[in-house]
C-alpha atoms as a PDB file:
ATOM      1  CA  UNK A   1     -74.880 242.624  56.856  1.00  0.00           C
ATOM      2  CA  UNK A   2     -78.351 241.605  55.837  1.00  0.00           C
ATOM      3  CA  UNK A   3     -81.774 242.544  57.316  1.00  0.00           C
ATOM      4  CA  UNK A   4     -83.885 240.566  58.626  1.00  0.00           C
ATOM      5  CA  UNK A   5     -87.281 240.650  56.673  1.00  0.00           C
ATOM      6  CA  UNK A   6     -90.613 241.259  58.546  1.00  0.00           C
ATOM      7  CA  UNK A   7     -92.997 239.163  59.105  1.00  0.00           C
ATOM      8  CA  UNK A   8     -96.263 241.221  57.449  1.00  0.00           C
ATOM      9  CA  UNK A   9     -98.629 239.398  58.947  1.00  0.00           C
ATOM     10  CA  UNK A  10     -97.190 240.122  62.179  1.00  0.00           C
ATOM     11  CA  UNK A  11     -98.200 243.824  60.902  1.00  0.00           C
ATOM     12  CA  UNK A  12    -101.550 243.171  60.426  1.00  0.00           C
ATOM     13  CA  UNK A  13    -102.403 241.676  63.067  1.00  0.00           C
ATOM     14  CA  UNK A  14    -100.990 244.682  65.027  1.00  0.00           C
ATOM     15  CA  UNK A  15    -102.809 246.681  62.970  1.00  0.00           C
ATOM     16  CA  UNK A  16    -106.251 245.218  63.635  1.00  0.00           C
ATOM     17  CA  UNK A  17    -105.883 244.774  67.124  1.00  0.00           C
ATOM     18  CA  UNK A  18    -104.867 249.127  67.625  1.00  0.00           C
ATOM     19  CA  UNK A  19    -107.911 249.726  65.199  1.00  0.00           C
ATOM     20  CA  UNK A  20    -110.498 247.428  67.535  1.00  0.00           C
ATOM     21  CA  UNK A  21    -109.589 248.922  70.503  1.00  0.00           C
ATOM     22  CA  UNK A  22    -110.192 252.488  68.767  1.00  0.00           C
ATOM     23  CA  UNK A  23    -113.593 251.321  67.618  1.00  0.00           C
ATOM     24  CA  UNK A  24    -113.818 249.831  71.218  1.00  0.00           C
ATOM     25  CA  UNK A  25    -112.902 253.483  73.085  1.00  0.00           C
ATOM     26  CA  UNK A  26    -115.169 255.491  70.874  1.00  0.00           C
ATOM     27  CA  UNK A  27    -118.256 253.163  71.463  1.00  0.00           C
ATOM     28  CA  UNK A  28    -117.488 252.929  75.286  1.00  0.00           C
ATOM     29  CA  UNK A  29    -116.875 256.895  75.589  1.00  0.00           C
ATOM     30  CA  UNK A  30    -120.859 257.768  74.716  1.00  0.00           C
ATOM     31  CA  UNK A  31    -121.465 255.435  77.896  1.00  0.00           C
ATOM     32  CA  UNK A  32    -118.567 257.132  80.330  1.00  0.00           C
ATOM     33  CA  UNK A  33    -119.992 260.324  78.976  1.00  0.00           C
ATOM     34  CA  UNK A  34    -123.791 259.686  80.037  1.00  0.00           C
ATOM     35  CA  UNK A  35    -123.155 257.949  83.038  1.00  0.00           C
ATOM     36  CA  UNK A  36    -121.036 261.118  83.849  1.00  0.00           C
ATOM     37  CA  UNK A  37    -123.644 263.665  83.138  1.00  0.00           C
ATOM     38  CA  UNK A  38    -126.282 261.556  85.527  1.00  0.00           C
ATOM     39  CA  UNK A  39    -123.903 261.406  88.124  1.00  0.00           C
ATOM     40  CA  UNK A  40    -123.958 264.991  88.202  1.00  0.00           C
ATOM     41  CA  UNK A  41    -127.681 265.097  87.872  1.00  0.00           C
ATOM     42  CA  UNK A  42    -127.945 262.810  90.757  1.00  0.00           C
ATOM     43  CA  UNK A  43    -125.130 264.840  92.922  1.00  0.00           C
ATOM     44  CA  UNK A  44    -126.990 268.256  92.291  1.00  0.00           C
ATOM     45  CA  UNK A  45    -130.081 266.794  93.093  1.00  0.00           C
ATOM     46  CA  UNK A  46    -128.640 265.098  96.295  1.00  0.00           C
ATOM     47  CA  UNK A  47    -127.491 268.771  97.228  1.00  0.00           C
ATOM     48  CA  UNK A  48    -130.860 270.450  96.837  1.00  0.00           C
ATOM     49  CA  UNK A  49    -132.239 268.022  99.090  1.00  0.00           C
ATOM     50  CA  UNK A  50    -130.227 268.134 101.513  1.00  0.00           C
ATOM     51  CA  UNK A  51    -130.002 272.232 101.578  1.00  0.00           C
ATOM     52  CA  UNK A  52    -133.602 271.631 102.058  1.00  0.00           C
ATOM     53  CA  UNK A  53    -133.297 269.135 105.026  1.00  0.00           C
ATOM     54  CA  UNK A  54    -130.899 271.709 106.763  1.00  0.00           C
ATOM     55  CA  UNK A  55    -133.028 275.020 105.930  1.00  0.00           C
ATOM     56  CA  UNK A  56    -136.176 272.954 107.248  1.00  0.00           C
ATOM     57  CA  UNK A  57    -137.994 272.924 104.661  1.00  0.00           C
ATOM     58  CA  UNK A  58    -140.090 270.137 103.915  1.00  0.00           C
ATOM     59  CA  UNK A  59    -138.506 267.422 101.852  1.00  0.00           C
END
């Protein structure tokens, strides 16, 4: 029974496209990560305020 033989460009192809979207999650994970980080900026300062608002403090 023979074997079929691969096409290698096939390979490649496959190849490039798994590396791109490698290059593609590292470069978009430093803008998750930062957009992350102000969220929680924004969130704590969100709480202060409104712990102020409820204590009666002046805002």
């Amino acid at each position: 029974m023979a074997t079929k033989s691969r096409n290698k460009s096939g390979i490649v192809w496959s190849l490039f496209a798994i590396a791109l979207a490698f290059c593609t999650l590292i470069y978009c994970a430093s803008f998750a990560i930062d957009l992350f980080i102000n969220g929680l900026d924004r969130i704590s300062l969100a709480t202060d305020y409104f712990v102020r608002i409820i204590k009666g403090g002046n805002a």
